[in-house]
C-alpha atoms as a PDB file:
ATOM      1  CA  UNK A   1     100.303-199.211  34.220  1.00  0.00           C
ATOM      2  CA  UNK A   2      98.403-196.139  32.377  1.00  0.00           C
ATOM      3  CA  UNK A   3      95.279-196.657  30.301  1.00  0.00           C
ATOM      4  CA  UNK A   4      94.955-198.540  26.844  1.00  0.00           C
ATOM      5  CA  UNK A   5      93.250-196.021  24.456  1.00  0.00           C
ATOM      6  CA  UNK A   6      89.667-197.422  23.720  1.00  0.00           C
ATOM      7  CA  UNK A   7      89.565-199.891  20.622  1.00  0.00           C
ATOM      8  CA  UNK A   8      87.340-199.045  18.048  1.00  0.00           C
ATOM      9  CA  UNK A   9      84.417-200.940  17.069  1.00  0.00           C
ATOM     10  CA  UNK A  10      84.924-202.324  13.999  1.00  0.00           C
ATOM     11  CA  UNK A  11      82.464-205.606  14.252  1.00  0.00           C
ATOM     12  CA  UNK A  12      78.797-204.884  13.890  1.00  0.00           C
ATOM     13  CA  UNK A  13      77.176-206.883  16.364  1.00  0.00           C
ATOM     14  CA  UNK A  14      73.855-207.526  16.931  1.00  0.00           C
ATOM     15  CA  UNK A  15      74.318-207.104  20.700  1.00  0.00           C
ATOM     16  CA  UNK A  16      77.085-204.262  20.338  1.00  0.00           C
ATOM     17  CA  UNK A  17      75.155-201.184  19.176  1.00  0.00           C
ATOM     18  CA  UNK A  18      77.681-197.423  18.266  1.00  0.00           C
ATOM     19  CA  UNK A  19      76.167-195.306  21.016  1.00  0.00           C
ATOM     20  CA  UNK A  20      76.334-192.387  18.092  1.00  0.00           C
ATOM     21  CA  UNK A  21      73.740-195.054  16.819  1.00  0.00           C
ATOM     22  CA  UNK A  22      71.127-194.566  19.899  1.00  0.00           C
ATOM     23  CA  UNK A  23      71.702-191.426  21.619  1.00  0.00           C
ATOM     24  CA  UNK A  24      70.351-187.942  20.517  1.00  0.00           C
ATOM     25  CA  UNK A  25      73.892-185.978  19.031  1.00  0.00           C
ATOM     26  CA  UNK A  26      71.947-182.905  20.231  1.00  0.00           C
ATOM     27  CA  UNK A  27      71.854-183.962  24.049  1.00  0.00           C
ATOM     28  CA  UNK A  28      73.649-181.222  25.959  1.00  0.00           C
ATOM     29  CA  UNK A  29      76.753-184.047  26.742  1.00  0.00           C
ATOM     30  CA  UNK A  30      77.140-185.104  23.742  1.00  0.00           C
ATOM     31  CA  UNK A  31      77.227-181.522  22.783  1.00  0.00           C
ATOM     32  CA  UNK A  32      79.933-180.548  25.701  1.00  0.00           C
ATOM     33  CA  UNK A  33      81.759-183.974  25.188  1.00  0.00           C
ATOM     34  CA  UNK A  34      82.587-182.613  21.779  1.00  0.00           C
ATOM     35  CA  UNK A  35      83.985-179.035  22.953  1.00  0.00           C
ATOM     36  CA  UNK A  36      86.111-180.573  25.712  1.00  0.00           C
ATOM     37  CA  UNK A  37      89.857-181.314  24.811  1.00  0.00           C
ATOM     38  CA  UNK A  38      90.059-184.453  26.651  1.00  0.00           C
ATOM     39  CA  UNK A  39      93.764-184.922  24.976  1.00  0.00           C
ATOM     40  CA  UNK A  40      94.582-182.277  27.833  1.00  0.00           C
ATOM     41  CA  UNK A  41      93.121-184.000  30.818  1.00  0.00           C
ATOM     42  CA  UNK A  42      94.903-187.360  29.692  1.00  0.00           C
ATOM     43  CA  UNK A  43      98.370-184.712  29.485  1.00  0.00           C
ATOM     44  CA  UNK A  44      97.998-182.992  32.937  1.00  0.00           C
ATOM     45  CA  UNK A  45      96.375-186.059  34.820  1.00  0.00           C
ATOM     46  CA  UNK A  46      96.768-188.884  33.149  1.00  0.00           C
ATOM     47  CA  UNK A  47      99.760-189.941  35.400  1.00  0.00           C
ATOM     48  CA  UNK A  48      97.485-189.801  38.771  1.00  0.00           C
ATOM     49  CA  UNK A  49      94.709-192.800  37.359  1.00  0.00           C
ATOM     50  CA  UNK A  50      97.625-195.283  37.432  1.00  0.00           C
ATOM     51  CA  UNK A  51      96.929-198.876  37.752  1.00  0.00           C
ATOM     52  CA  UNK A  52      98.916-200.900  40.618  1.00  0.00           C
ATOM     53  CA  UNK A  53      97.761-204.097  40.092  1.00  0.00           C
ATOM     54  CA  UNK A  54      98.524-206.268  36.530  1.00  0.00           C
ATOM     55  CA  UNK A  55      95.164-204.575  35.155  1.00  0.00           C
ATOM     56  CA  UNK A  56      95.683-201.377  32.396  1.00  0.00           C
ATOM     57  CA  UNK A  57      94.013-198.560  34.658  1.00  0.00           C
ATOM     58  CA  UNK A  58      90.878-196.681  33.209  1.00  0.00           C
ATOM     59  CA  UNK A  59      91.073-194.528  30.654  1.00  0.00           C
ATOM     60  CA  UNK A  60      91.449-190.521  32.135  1.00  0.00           C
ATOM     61  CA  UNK A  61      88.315-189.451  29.796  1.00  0.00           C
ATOM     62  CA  UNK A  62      86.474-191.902  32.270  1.00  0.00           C
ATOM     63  CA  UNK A  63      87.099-191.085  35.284  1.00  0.00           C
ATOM     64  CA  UNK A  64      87.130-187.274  34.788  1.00  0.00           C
ATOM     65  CA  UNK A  65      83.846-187.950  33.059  1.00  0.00           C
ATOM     66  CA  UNK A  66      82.670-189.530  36.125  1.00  0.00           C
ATOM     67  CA  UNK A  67      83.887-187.282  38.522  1.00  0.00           C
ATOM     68  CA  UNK A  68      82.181-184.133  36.543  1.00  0.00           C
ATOM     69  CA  UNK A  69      78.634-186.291  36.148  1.00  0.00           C
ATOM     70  CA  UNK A  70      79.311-186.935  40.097  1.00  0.00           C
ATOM     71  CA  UNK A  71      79.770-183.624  40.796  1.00  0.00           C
ATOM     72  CA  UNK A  72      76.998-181.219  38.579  1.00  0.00           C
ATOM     73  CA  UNK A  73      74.111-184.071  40.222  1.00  0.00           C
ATOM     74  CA  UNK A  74      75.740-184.374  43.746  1.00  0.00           C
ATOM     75  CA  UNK A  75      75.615-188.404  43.621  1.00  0.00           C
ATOM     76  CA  UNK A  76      77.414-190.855  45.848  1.00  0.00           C
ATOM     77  CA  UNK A  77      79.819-193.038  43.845  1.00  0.00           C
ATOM     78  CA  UNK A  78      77.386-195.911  44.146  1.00  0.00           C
ATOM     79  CA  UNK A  79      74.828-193.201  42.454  1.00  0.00           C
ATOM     80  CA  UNK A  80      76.736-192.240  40.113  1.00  0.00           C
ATOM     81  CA  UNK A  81      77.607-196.092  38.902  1.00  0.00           C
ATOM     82  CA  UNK A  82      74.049-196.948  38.508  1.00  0.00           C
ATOM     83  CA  UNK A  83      72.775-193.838  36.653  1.00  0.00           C
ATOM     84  CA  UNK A  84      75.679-194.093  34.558  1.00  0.00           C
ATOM     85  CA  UNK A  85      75.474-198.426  33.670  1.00  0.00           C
ATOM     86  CA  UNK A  86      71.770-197.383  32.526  1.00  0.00           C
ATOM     87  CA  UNK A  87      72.134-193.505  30.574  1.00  0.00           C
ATOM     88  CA  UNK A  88      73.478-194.186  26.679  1.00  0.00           C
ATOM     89  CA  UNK A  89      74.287-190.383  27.188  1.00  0.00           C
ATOM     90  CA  UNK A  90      76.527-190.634  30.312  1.00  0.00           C
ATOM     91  CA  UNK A  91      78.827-193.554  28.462  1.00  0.00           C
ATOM     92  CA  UNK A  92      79.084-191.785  25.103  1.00  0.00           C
ATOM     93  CA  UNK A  93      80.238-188.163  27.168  1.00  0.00           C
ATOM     94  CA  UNK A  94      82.717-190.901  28.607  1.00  0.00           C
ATOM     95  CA  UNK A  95      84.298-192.209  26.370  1.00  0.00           C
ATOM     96  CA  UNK A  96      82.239-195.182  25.719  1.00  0.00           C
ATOM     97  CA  UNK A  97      81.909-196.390  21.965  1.00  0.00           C
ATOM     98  CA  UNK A  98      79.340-199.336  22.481  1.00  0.00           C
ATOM     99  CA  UNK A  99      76.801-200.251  24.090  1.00  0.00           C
ATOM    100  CA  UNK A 100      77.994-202.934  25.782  1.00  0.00           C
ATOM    101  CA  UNK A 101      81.301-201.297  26.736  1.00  0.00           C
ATOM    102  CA  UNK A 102      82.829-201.844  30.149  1.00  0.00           C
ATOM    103  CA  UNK A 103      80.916-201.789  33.570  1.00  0.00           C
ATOM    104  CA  UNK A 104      83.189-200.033  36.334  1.00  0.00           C
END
C-alpha cells in the first residue's frame, strides 16, 4: 500500500501548532526543503517505501528526509529518531505540517 499524501491542518488547535508557526523560515532546511522537488523523489522511489502490512506506508518526503538528516550528521537510526521527535526544523524539512504530527 503506498503513502496517503499528508492532510492539511485545517483545525486550529491549541495543542496542534503549523510548524511555519514556530520555526525560523530562514533556517538552512527550511530553506533547502523549499528548493527540493520532492514530487520527483515520490516519482522515481516512491514504489520502494511500500507498506506490507494493512498500514498506508510513510510518505517518500519522510523517509528520504530522514535518510539525508541521517546521512549529512552520521547518526544511527535510533539517533536520528530522537533528534528528529525533538527539532521543529527536522519535521517541517520532512514533511511534517504540525506539531504534533506523527512519531516514527
Amino acid at each position: 500500500m503506498r503513502a496517503k499524501p499528508p492532510a492539511p491542518v485545517v483545525v486550529q488547535d491549541l495543542f496542534r501548532q503549523e510548524l511555519v508557526n514556530i520555526i525560523n523560515m530562514r533556517h538552512e532546511l527550511v530553506r533547502l526543503a523549499e528548493l527540493i522537488d520532492w514530487s520527483v523523489f515520490d516519482r522515481e522511489f516512491g514504489a520502494q517505501f511500500v507498506s506490507t502490512t494493512d498500514c498506508p506506508a510513510l510518505p517518500t518526503r519522510l523517509v528520504a528526509g530522514l535518510l539525508y538528516l541521517k546521512h549529512t550528521d552520521a547518526l544511527s537510526d535510533e539517533e536520528v529518531i530522537d533528534r528528529w521527535v525533538e527539532n521543529a526544523s527536522w519535521q517541517h524539512f520532512c514533511g511534517e505540517q504540525s506539531s504534533t504530527g506523527r512519531v516514527c
